[in-house]
C-alpha atoms as a PDB file:
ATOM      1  CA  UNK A   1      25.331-116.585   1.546  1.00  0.00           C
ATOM      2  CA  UNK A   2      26.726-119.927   0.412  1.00  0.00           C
ATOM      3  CA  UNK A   3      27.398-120.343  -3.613  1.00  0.00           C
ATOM      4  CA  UNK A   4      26.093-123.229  -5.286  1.00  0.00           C
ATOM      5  CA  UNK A   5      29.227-125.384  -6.915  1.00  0.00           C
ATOM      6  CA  UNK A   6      27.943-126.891  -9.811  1.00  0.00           C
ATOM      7  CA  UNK A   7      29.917-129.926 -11.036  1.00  0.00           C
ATOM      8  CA  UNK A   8      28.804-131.077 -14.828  1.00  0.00           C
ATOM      9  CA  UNK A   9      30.498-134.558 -15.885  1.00  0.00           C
ATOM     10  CA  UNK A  10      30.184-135.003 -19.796  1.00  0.00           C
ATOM     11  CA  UNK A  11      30.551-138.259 -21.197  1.00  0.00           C
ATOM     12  CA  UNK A  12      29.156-140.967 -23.674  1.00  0.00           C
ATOM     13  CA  UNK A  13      28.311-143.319 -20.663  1.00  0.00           C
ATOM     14  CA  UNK A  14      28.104-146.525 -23.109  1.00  0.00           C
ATOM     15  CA  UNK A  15      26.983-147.911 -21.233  1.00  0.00           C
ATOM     16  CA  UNK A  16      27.362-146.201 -17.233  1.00  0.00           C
ATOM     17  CA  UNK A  17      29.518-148.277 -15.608  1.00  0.00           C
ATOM     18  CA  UNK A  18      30.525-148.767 -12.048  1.00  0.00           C
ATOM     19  CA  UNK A  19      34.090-146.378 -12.232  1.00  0.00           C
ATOM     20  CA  UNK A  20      31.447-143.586 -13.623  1.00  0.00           C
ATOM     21  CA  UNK A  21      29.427-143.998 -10.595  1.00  0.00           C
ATOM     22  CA  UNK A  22      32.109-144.262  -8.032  1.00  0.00           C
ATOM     23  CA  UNK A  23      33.165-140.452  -9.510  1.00  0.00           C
ATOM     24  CA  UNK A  24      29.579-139.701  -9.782  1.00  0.00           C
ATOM     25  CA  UNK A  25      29.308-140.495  -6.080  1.00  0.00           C
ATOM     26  CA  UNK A  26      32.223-138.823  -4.602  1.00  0.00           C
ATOM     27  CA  UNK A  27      31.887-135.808  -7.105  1.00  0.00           C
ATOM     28  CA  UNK A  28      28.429-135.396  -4.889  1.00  0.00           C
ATOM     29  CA  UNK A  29      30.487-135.224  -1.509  1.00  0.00           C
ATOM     30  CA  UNK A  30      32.495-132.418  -3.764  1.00  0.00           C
ATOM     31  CA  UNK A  31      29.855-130.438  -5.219  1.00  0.00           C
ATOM     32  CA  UNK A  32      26.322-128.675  -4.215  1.00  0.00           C
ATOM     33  CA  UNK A  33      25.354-130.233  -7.454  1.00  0.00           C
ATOM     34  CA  UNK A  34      26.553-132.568 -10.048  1.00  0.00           C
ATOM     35  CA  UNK A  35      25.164-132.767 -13.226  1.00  0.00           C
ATOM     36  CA  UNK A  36      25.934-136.173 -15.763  1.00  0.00           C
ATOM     37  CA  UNK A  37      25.695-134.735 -19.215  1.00  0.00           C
ATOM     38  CA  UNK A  38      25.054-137.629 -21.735  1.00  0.00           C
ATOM     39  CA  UNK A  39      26.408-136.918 -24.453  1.00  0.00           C
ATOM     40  CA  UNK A  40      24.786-137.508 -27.975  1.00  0.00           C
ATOM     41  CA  UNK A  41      27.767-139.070 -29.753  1.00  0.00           C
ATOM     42  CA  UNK A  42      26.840-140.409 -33.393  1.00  0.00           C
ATOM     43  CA  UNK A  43      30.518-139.985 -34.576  1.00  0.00           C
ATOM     44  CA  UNK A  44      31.252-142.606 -31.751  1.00  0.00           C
ATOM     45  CA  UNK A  45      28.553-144.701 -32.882  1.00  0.00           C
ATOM     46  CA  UNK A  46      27.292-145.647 -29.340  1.00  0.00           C
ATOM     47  CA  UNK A  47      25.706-149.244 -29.038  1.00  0.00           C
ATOM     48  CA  UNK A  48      22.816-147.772 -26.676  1.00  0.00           C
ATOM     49  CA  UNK A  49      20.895-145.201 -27.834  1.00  0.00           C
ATOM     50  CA  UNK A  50      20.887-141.806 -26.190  1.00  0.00           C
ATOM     51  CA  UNK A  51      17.581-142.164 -24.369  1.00  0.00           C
ATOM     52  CA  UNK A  52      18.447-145.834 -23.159  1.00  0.00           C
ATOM     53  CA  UNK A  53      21.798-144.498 -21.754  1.00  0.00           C
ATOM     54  CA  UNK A  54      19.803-141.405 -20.214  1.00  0.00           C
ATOM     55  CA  UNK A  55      17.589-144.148 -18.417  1.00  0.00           C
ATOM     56  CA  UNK A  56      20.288-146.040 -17.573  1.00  0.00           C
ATOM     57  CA  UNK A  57      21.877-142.855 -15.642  1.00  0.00           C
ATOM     58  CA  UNK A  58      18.834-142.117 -13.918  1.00  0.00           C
ATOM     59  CA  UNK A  59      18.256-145.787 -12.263  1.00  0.00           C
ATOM     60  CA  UNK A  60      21.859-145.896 -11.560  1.00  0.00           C
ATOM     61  CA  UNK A  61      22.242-142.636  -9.972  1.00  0.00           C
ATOM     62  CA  UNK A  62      18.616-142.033  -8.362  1.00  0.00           C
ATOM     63  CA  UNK A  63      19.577-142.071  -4.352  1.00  0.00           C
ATOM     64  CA  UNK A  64      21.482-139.490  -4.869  1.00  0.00           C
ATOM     65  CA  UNK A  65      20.003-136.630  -4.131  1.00  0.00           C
ATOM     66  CA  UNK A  66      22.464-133.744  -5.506  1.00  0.00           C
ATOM     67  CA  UNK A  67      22.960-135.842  -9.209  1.00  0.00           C
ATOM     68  CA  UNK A  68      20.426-135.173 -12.225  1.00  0.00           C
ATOM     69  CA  UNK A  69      20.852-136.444 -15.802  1.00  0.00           C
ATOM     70  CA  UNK A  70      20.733-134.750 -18.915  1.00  0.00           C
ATOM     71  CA  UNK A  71      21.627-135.426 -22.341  1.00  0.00           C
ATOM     72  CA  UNK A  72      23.612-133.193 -24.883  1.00  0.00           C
ATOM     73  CA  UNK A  73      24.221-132.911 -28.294  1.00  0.00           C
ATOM     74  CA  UNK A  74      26.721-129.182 -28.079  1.00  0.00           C
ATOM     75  CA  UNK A  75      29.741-128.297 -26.614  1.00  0.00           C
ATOM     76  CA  UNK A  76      30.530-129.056 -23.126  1.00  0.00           C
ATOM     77  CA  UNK A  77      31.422-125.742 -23.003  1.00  0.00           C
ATOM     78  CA  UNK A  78      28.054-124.145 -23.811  1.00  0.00           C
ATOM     79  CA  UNK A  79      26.295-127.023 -21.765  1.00  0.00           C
ATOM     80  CA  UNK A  80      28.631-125.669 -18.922  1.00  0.00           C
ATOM     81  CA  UNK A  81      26.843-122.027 -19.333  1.00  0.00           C
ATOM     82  CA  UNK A  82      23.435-123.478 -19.800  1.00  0.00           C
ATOM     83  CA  UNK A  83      23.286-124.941 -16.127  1.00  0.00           C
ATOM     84  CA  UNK A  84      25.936-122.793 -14.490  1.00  0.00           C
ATOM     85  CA  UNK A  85      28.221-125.578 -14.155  1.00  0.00           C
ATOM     86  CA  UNK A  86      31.621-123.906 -12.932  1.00  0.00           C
ATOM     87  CA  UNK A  87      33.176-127.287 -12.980  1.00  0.00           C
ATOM     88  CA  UNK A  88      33.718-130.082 -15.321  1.00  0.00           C
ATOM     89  CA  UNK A  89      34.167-133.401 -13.759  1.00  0.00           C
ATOM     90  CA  UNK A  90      36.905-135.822 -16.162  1.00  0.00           C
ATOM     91  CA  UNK A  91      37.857-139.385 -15.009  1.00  0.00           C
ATOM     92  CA  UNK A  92      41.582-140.671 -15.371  1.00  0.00           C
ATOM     93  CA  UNK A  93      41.594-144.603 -14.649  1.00  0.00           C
ATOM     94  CA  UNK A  94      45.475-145.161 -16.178  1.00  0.00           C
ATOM     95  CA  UNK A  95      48.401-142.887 -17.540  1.00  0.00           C
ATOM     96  CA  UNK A  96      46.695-143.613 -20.709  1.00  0.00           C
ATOM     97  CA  UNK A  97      43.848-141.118 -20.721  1.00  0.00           C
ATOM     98  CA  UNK A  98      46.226-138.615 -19.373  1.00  0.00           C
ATOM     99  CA  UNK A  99      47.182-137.102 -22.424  1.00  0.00           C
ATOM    100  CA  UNK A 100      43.745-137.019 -24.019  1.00  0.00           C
ATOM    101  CA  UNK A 101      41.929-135.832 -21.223  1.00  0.00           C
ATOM    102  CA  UNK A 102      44.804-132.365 -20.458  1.00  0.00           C
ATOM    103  CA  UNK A 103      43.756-131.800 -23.710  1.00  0.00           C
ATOM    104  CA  UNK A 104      40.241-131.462 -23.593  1.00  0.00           C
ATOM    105  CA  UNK A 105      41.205-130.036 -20.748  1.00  0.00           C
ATOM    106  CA  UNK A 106      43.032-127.083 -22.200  1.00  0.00           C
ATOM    107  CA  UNK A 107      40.803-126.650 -24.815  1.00  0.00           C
ATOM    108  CA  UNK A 108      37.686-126.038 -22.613  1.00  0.00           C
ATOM    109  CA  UNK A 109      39.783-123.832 -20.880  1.00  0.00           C
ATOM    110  CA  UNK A 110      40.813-121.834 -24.309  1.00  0.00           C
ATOM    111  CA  UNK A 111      36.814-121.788 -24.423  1.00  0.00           C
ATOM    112  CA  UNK A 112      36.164-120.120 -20.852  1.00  0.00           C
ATOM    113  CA  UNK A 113      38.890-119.514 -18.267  1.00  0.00           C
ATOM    114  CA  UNK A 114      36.509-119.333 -15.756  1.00  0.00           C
ATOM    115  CA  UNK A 115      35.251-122.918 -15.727  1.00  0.00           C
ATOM    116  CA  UNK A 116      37.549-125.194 -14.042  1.00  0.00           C
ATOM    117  CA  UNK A 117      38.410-129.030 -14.996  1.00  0.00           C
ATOM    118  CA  UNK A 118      38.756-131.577 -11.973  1.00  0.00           C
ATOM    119  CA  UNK A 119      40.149-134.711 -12.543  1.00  0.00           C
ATOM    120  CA  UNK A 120      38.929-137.432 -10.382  1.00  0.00           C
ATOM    121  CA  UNK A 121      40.695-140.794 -10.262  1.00  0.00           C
ATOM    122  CA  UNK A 122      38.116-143.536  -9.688  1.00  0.00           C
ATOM    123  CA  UNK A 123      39.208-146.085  -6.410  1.00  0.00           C
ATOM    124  CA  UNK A 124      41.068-148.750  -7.355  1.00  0.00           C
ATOM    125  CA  UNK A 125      38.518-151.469  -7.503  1.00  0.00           C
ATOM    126  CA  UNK A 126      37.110-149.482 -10.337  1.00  0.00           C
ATOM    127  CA  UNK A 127      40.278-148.158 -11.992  1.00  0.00           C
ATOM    128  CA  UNK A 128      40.146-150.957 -14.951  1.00  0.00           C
ATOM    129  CA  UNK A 129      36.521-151.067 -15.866  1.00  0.00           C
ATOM    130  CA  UNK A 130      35.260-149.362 -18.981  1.00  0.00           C
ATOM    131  CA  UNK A 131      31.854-148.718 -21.030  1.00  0.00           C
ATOM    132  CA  UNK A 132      34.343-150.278 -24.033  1.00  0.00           C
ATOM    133  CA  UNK A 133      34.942-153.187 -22.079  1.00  0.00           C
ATOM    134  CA  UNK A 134      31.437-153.818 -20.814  1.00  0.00           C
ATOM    135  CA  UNK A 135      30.681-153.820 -24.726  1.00  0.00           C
ATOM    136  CA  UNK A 136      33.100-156.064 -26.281  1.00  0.00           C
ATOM    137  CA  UNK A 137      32.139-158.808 -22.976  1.00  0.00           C
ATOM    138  CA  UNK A 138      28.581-158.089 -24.381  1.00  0.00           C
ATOM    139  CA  UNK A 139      29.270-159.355 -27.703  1.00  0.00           C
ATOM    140  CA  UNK A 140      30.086-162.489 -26.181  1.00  0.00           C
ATOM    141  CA  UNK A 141      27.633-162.948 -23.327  1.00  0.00           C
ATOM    142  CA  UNK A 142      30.644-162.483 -20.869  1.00  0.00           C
ATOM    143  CA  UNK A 143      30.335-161.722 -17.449  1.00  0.00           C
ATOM    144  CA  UNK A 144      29.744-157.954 -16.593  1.00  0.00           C
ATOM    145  CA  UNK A 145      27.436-157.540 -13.741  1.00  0.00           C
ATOM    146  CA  UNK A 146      30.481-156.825 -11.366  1.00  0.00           C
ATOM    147  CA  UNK A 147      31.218-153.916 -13.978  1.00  0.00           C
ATOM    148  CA  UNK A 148      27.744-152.116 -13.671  1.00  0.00           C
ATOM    149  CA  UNK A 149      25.350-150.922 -10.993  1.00  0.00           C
ATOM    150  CA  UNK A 150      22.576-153.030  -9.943  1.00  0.00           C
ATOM    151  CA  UNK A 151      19.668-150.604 -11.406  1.00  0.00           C
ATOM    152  CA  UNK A 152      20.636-151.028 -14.810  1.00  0.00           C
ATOM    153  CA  UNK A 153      22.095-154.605 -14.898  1.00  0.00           C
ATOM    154  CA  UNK A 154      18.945-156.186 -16.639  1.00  0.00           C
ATOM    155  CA  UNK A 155      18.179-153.329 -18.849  1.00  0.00           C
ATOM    156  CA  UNK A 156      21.920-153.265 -20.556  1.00  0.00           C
ATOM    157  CA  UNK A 157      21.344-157.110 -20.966  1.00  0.00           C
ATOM    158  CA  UNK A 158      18.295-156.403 -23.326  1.00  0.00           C
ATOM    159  CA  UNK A 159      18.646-153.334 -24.554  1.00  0.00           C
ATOM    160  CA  UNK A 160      22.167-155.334 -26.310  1.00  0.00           C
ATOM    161  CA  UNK A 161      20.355-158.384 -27.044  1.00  0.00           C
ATOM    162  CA  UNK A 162      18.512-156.502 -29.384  1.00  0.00           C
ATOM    163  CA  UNK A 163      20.984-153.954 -30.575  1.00  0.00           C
ATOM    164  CA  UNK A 164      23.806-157.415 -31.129  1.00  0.00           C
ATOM    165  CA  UNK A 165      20.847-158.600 -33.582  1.00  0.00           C
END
C-alpha cells in the first residue's frame, strides 16, 4: 500500500506570486498532495484580504490537480495535524531568508518531531520576485504582470485599485 505524502505550504501569499507557484508546482512532482495554507495574517496587515488572496490561489493554481487551497488563522503546526500534512513546504529565494526561515524551522520542529520542513529554492528566473515587491510596484502602477500568474493578473490590479484608495 502506497502512503499519501502530504506537503502543506503556509504563507501570507500577498499577493501569490510567480516564485510561490514555481514551488507550488514542483512541490506537486514531490508530494501525493500539496496543500497552500493562506494564512490569516492581521499583525502583517496584508493589502488583500484573506478571501481575495484565497481566490487568487485557486485561479492560479487550478490545473493542478494534486494542489487545494485553504486559509488559516492557527498554528502551522496544528494546521499540519488537521490535514495530515507530514511536510511543510518553506521557500528560500536569497541567504537572506535563511536565518528566519531555520528558525521557524526549528520551532515547528520543537512543536512535532515528526513533521518534517523542506526547503525548496524557487528557479532562478523566480529567485528575486516577492508578494512585497509586487506591492510597493502597485503603489505606483509599475509593471508586475511578469511577477504573477496569468489567472490572477486582472484581479490583483482591482482588488489594489480599490484597497490604494
Amino acid at each position: 500500500m502506497k502512503s499519501c505524502k502530504i506537503a502543506l505550504y503556509p504563507g501570507t501569499f500577498d499577493p501569490i506570486t510567480n516564485g510561490h507557484f514555481d514551488i507550488i508546482e514542483r512541490a506537486g512532482k514531490l508530494f501525493d498532495e500539496v496543500i497552500v495554507a493562506i494564512a490569516e495574517s492581521k499583525d502583517k496587515n496584508p493589502m488583500f484580504d484573506l478571501d481575495d488572496r484565497i481566490q487568487m490561489a485557486r485561479l492560479a493554481t487550478m490545473k493542478l490537480d494534486n494542489v487545494r487551497v485553504v486559509g488559516f488563522n492557527n498554528l502551522t503546526i496544528e494546521l499540519a495535524h488537521e490535514h495530515d500534512a507530514g511536510v511543510l513546504i518553506r521557500g528560500l529565494r536569497a541567504v537572506s531568508d535563511f536565518e528566519y526561515e531555520l528558525q521557524l524551522g526549528y520551532l515547528n520542529n520543537s512543536l512535532d518531531d515528526t513533521i518534517e520542513t523542506v526547503y525548496l529554492m524557487p528557479t532562478l528566473k523566480h529567485a528575486f520576485v516577492s508578494s512585497s515587491i509586487v506591492r510597493n510596484l502597485l503603489k505606483f502602477n509599475g509593471k508586475i504582470e511578469h511577477l504573477l500568474p496569468a489567472e490572477i493578473q486582472d484581479m490583483v490590479i482591482r482588488t489594489s485599485q480599490c484597497t490604494l484608495l
